[in-house]
N, C-alpha and C. Protein backbone atom coordinates (compact mmCIF):
# COMPACT_ATOMS: atom_id res chain seq x y z
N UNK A 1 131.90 177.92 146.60
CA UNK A 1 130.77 177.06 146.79
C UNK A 1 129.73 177.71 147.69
N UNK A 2 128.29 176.98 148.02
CA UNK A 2 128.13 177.57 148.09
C UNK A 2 127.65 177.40 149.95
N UNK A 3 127.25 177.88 150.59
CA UNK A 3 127.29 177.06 152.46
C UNK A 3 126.07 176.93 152.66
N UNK A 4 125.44 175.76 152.91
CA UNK A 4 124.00 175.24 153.61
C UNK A 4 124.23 175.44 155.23
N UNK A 5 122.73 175.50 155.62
CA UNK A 5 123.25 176.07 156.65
C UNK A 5 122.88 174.32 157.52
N UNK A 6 123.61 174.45 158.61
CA UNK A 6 123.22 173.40 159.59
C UNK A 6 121.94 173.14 160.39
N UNK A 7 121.40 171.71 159.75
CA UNK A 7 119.98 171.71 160.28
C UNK A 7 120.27 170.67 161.32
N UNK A 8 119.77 170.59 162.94
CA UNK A 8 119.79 169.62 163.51
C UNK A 8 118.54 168.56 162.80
N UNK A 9 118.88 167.29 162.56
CA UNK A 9 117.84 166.79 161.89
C UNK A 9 116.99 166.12 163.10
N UNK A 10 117.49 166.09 164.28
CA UNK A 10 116.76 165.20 165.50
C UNK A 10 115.24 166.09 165.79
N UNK A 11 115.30 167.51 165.13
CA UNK A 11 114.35 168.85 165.87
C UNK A 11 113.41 168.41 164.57
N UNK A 12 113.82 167.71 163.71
CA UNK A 12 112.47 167.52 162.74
C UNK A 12 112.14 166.13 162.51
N UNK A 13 112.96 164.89 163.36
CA UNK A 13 112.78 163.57 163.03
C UNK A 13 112.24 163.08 163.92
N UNK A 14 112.44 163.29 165.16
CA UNK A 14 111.95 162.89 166.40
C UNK A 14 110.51 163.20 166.56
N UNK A 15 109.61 164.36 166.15
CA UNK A 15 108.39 164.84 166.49
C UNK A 15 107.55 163.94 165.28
N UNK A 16 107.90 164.03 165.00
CA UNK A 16 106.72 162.71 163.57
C UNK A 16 106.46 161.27 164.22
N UNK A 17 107.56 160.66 164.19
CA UNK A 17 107.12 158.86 164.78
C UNK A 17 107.25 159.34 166.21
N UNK A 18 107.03 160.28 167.08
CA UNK A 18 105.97 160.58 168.42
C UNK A 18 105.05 160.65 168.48
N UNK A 19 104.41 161.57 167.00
CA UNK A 19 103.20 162.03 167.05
C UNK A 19 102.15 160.54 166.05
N UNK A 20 102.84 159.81 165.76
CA UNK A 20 102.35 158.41 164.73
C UNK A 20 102.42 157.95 166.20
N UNK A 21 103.05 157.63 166.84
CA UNK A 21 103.48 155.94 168.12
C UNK A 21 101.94 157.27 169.35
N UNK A 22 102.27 158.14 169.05
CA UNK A 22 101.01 158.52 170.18
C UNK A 22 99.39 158.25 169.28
N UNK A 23 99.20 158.81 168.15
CA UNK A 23 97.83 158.45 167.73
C UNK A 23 97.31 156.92 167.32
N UNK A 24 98.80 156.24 167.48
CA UNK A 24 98.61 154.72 167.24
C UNK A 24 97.89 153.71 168.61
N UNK A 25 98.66 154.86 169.77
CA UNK A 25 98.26 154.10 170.79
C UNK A 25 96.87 154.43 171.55
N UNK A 26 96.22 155.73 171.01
CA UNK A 26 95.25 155.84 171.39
C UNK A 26 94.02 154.78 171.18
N UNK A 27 93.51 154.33 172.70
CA UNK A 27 92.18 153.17 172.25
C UNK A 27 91.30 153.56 171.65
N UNK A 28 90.75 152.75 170.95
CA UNK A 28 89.23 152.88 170.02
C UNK A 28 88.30 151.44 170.42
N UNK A 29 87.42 151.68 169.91
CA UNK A 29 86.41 150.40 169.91
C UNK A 29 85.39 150.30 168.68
N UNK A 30 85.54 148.68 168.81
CA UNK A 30 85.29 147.85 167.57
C UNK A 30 83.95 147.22 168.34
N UNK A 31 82.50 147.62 167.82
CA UNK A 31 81.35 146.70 168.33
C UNK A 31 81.42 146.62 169.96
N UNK A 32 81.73 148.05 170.46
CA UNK A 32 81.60 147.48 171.90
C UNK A 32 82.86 147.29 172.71
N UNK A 33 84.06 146.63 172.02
CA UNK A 33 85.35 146.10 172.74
C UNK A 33 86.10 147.22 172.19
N UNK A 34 86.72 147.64 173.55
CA UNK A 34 88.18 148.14 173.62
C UNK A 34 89.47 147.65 173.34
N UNK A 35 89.97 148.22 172.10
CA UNK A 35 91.37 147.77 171.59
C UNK A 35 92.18 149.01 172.14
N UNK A 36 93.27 148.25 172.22
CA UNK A 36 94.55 148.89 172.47
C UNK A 36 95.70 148.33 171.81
N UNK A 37 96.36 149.45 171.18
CA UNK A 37 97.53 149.32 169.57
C UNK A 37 98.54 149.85 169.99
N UNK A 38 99.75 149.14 169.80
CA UNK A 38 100.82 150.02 169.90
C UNK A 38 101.90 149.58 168.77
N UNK A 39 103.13 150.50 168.70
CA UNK A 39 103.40 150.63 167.28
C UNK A 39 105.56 150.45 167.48
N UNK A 40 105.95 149.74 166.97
CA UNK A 40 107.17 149.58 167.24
C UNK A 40 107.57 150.60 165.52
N UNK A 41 108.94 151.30 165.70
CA UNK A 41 108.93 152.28 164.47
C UNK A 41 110.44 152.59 164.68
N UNK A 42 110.56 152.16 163.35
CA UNK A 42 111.85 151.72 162.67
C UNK A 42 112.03 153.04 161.61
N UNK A 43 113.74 153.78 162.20
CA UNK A 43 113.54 154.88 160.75
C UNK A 43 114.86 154.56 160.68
N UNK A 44 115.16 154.80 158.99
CA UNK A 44 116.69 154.80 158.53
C UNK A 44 117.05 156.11 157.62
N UNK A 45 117.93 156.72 157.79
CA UNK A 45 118.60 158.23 156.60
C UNK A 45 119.38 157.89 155.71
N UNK A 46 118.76 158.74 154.41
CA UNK A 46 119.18 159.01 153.24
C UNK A 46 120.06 160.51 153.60
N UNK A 47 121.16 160.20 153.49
CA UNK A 47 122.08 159.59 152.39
C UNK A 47 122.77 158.21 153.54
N UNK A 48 122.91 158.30 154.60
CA UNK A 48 123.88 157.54 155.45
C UNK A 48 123.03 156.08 154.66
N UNK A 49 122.30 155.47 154.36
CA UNK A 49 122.03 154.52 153.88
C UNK A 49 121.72 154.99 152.39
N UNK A 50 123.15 154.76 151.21
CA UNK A 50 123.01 154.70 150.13
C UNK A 50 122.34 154.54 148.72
N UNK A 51 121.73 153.37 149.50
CA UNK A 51 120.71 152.63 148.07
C UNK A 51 119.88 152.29 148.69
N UNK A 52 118.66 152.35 147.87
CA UNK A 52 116.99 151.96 148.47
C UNK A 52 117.10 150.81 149.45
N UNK A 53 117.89 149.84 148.93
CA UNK A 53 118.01 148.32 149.65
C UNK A 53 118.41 148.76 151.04
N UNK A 54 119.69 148.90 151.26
CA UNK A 54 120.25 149.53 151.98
C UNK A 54 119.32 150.41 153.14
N UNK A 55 118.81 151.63 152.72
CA UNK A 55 117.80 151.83 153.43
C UNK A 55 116.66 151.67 153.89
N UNK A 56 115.95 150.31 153.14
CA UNK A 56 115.50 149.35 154.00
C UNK A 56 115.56 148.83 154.91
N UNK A 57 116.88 147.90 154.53
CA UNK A 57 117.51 146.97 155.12
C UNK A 57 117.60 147.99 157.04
N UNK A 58 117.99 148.64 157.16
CA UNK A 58 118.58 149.44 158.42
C UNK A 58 116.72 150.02 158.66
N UNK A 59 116.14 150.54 158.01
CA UNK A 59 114.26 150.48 159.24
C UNK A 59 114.19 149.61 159.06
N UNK A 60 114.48 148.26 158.85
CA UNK A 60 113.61 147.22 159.14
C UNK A 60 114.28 146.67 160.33
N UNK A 61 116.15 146.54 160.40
CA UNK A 61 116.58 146.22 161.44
C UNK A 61 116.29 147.51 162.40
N UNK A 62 116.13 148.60 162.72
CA UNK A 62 115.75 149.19 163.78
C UNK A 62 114.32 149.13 164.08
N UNK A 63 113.40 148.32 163.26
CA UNK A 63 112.17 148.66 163.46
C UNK A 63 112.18 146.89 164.55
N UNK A 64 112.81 146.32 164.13
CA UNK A 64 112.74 144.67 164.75
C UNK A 64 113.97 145.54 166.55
N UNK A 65 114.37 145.81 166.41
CA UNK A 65 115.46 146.58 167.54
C UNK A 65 114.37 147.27 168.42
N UNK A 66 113.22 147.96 167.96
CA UNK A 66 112.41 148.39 168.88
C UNK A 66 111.41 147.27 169.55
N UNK A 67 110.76 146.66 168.40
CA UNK A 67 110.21 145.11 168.87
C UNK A 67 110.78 144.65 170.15
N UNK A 68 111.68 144.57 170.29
CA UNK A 68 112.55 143.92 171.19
C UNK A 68 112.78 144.79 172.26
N UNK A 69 112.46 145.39 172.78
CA UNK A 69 112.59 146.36 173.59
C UNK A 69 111.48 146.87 173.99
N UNK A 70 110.39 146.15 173.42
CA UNK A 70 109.07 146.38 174.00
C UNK A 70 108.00 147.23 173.54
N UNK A 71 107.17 147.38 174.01
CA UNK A 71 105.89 148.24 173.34
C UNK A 71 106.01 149.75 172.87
N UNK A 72 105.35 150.00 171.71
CA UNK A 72 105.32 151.93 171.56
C UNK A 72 106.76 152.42 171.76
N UNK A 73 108.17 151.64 171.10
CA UNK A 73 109.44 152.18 171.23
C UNK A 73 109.40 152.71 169.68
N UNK A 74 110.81 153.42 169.31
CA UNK A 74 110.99 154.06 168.68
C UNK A 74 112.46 153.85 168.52
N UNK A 75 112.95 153.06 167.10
CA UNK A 75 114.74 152.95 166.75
C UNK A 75 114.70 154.13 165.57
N UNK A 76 116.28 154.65 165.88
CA UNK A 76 116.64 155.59 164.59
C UNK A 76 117.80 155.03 164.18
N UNK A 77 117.69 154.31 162.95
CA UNK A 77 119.20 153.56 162.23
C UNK A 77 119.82 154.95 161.63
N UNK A 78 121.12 154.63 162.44
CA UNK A 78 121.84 155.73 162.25
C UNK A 78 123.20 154.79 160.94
N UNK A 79 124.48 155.28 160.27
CA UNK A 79 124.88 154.76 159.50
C UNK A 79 126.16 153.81 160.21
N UNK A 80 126.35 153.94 161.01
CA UNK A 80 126.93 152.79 162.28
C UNK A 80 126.40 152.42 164.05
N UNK A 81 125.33 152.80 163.63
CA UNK A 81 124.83 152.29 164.51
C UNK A 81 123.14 152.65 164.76
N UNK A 82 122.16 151.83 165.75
CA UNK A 82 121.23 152.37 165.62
C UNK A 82 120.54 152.56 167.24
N UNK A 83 120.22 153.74 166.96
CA UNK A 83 119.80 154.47 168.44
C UNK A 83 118.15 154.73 169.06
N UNK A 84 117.91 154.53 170.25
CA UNK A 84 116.89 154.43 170.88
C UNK A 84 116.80 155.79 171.54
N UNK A 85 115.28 156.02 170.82
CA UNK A 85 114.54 157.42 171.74
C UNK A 85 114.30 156.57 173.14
N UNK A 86 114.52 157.64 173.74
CA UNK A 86 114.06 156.91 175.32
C UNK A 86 112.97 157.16 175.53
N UNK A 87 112.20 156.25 176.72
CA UNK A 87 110.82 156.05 177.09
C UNK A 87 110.67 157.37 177.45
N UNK A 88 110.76 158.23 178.27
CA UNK A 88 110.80 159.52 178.77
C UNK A 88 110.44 160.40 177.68
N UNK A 89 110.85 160.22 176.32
CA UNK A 89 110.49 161.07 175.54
C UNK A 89 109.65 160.66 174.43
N UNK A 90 109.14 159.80 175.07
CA UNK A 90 107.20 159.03 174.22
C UNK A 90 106.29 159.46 174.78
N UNK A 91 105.48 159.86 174.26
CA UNK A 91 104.17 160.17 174.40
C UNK A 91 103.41 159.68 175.99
């Protein structure tokens, strides 16, 4: 057979919904007023979540898991469990 090699997937998953939860939170203005956005972000993996449903189902519960934990967080549904980037490593 034939050997793939080992990719850490955290060195290519982690830098995307940092670089989304940082340009989300940057303020803009609408007519004058200053808004400020921030972005709760829910991710789930193919294959550990099987079927489309399935991998829904797990970003939507890690995306409600960051909700809850407050502003500009970041959940990664893992396939038993789902894990929090820490504040320290947000933007």
């Amino acid at each position: 057979g034939t050997t793939r090699p080992i990719i850490k997937w955290e060195s290519y998953l982690i830098p995307v919904p940092k670089q989304i939860a940082k340009s989300v939170s940057t303020p803009f203005n609408i007519n004058g007023e200053k808004l400020n956005v921030s972005a709760s972000i829910g991710i789930s993996l193919y294959p550990c979540n099987k079927s489309l449903s399935s991998l829904l189902k797990a970003a939507d519960s890690a995306m409600y898991k960051a909700k809850e934990a407050g502003k500009n967080r970041i959940y990664i549904s893992l396939e038993a469990e789902t894990q929090r980037i820490s504040r320290d490593e947000l933007p």
